[in-house]
C-alpha atoms as a PDB file:
ATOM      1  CA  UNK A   1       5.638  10.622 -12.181  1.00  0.00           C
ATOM      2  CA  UNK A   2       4.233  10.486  -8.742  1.00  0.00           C
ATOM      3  CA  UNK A   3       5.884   7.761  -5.827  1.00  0.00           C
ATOM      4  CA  UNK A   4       2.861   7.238  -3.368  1.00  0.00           C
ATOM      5  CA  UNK A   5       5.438   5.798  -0.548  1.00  0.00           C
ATOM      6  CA  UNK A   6       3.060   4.079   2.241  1.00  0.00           C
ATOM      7  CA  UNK A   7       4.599   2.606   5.703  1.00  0.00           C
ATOM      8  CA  UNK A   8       2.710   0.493   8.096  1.00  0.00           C
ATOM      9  CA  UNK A   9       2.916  -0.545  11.378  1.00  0.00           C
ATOM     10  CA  UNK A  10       1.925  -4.148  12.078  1.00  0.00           C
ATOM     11  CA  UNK A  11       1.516  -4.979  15.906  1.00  0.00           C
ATOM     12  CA  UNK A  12       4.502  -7.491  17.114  1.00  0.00           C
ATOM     13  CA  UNK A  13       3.924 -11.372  16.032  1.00  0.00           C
ATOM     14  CA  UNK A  14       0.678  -9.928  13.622  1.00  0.00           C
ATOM     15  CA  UNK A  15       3.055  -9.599  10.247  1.00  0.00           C
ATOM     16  CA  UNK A  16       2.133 -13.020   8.604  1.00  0.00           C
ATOM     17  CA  UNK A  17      -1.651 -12.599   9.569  1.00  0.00           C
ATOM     18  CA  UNK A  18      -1.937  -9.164   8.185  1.00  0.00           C
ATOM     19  CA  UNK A  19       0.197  -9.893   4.947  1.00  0.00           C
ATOM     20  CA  UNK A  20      -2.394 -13.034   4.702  1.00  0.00           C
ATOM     21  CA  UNK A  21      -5.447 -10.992   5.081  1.00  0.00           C
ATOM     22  CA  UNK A  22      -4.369  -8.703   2.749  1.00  0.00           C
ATOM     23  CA  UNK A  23      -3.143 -11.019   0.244  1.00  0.00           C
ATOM     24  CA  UNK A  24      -6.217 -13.434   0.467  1.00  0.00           C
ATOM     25  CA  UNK A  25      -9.026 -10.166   0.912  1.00  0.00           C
ATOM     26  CA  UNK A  26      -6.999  -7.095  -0.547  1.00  0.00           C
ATOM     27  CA  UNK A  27      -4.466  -7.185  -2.943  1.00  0.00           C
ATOM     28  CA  UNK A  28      -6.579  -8.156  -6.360  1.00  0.00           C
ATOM     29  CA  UNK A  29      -8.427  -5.193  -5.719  1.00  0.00           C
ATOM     30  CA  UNK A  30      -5.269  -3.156  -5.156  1.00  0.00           C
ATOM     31  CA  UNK A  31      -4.035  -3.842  -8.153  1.00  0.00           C
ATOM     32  CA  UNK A  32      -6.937  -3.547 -10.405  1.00  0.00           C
ATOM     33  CA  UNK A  33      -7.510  -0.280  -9.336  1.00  0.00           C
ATOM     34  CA  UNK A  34      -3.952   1.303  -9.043  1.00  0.00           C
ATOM     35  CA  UNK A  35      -1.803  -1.342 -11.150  1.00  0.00           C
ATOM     36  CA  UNK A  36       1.289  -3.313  -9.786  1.00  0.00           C
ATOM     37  CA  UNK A  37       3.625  -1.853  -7.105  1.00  0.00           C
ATOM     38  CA  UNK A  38       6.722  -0.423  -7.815  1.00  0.00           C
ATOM     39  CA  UNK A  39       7.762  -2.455  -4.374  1.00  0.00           C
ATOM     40  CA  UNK A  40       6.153  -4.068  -1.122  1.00  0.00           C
ATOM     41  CA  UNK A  41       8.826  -4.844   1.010  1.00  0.00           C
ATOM     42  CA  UNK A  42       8.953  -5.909   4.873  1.00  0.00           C
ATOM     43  CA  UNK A  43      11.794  -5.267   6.544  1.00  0.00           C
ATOM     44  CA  UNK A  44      14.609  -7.417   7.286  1.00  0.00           C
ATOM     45  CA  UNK A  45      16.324  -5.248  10.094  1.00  0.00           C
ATOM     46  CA  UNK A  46      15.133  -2.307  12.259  1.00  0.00           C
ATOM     47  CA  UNK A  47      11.399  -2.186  12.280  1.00  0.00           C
ATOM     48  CA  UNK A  48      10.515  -5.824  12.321  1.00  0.00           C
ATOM     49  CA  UNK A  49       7.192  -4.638  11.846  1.00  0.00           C
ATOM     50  CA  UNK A  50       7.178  -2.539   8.953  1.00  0.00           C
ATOM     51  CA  UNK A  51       5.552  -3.307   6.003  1.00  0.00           C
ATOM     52  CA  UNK A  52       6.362  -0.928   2.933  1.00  0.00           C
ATOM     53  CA  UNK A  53       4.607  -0.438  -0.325  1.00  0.00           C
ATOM     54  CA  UNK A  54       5.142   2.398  -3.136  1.00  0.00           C
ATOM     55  CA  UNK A  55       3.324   2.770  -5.941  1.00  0.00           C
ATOM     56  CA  UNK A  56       3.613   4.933  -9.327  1.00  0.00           C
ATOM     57  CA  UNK A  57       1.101   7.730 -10.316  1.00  0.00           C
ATOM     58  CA  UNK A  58       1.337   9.569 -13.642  1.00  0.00           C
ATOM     59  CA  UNK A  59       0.141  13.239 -11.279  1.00  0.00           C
ATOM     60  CA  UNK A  60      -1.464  13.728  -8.536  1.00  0.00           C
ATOM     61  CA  UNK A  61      -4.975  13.582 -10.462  1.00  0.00           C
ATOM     62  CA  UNK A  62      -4.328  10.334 -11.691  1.00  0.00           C
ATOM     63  CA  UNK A  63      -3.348   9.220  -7.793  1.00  0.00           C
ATOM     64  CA  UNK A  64      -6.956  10.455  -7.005  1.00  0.00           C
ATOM     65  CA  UNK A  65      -8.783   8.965  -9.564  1.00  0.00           C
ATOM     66  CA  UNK A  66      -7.311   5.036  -9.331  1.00  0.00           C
ATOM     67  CA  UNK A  67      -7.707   5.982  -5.381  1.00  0.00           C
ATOM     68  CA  UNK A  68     -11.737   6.798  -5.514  1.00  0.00           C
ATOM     69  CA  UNK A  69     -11.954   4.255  -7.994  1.00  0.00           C
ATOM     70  CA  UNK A  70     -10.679   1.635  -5.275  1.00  0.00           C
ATOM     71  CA  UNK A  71     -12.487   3.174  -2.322  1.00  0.00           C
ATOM     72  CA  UNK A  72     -15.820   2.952  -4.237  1.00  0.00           C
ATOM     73  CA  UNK A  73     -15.124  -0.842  -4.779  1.00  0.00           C
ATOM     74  CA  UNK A  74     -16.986  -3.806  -2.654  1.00  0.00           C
ATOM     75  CA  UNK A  75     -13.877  -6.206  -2.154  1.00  0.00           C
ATOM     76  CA  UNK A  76     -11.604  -3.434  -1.076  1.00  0.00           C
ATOM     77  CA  UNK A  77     -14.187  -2.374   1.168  1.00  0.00           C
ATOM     78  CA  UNK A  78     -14.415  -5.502   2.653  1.00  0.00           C
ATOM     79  CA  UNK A  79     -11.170  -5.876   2.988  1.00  0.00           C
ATOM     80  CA  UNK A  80     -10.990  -2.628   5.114  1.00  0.00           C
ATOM     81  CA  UNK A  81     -13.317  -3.527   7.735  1.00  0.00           C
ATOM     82  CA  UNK A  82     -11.631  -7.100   7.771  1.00  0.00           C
ATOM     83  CA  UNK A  83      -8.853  -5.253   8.585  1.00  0.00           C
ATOM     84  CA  UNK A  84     -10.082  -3.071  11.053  1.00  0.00           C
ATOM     85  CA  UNK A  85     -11.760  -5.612  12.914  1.00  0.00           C
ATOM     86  CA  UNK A  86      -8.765  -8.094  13.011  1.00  0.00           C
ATOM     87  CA  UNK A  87      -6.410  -4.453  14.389  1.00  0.00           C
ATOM     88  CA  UNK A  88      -3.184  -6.181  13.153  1.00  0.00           C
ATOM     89  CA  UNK A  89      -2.303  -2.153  11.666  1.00  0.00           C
ATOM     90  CA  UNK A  90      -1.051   0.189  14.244  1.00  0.00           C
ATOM     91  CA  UNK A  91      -0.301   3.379  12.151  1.00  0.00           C
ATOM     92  CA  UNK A  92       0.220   4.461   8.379  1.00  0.00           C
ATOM     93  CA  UNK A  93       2.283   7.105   6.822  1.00  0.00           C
ATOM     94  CA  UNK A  94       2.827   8.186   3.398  1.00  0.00           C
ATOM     95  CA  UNK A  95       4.635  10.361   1.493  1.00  0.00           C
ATOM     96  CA  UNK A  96       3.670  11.721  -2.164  1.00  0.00           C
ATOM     97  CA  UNK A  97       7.516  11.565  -3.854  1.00  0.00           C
ATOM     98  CA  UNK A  98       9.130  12.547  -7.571  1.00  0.00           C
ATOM     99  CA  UNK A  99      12.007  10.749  -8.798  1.00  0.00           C
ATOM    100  CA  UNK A 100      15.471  12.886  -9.102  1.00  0.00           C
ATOM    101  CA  UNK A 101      16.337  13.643 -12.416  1.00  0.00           C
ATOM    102  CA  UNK A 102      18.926  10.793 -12.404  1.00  0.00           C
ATOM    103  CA  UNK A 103      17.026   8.329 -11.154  1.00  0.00           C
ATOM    104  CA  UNK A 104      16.717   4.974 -12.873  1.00  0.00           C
ATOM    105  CA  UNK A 105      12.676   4.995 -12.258  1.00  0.00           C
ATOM    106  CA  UNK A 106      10.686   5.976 -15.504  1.00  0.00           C
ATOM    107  CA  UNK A 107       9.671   9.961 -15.454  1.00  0.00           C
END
């Protein structure tokens, strides 16, 4: 199993537009592509202005597949430039993860 753990930035006061346009414009093709999220969270303390998401992968292959699958697709590449245009994202970062041996996430 493969955690794809993705952070973004959302410029101060733009959180409930962005998780709008992404709701309304990206998430259906999210999730046909790359199946439900393990989480999407938005923080509560801290960075006010984080938005979390991590998703499961069988490998790495499988990560690129579901992930060229989605890029290749009209609605998520409309949401994209909706996105860009409204700027609401400031920066990304991800890390590819494996569970621990112990934990309670499916290997």
């Amino acid at each position: 199993m493969l955690i794809d753990l993705r952070t973004y930035r959302v410029r101060p006061g733009k959180l409930p537009q962005e998780l709008d346009l992404y709701a309304k414009h990206g998430f259906a093709s999210q999730l046909r592509h790359l199946g439900p999220p393990v989480a999407y969270l938005q923080a509560e303390s801290g960075d006010l202005n984080a938005l979390v998401h991590l998703w499961a992968f069988e490998d790495a292959d499988d990560r690129a597949q579901k992930r060229a699958a989605m890029m290749s697709d009209p609605e998520w590449q409309n949401y994209l430039r909706l996105a860009d245009e409204a700027g609401y994202l400031v920066d990304q970062r991800n890390s590819l993860m494996v569970p621990v041996s112990f934990a309670p996430i499916n290997r």
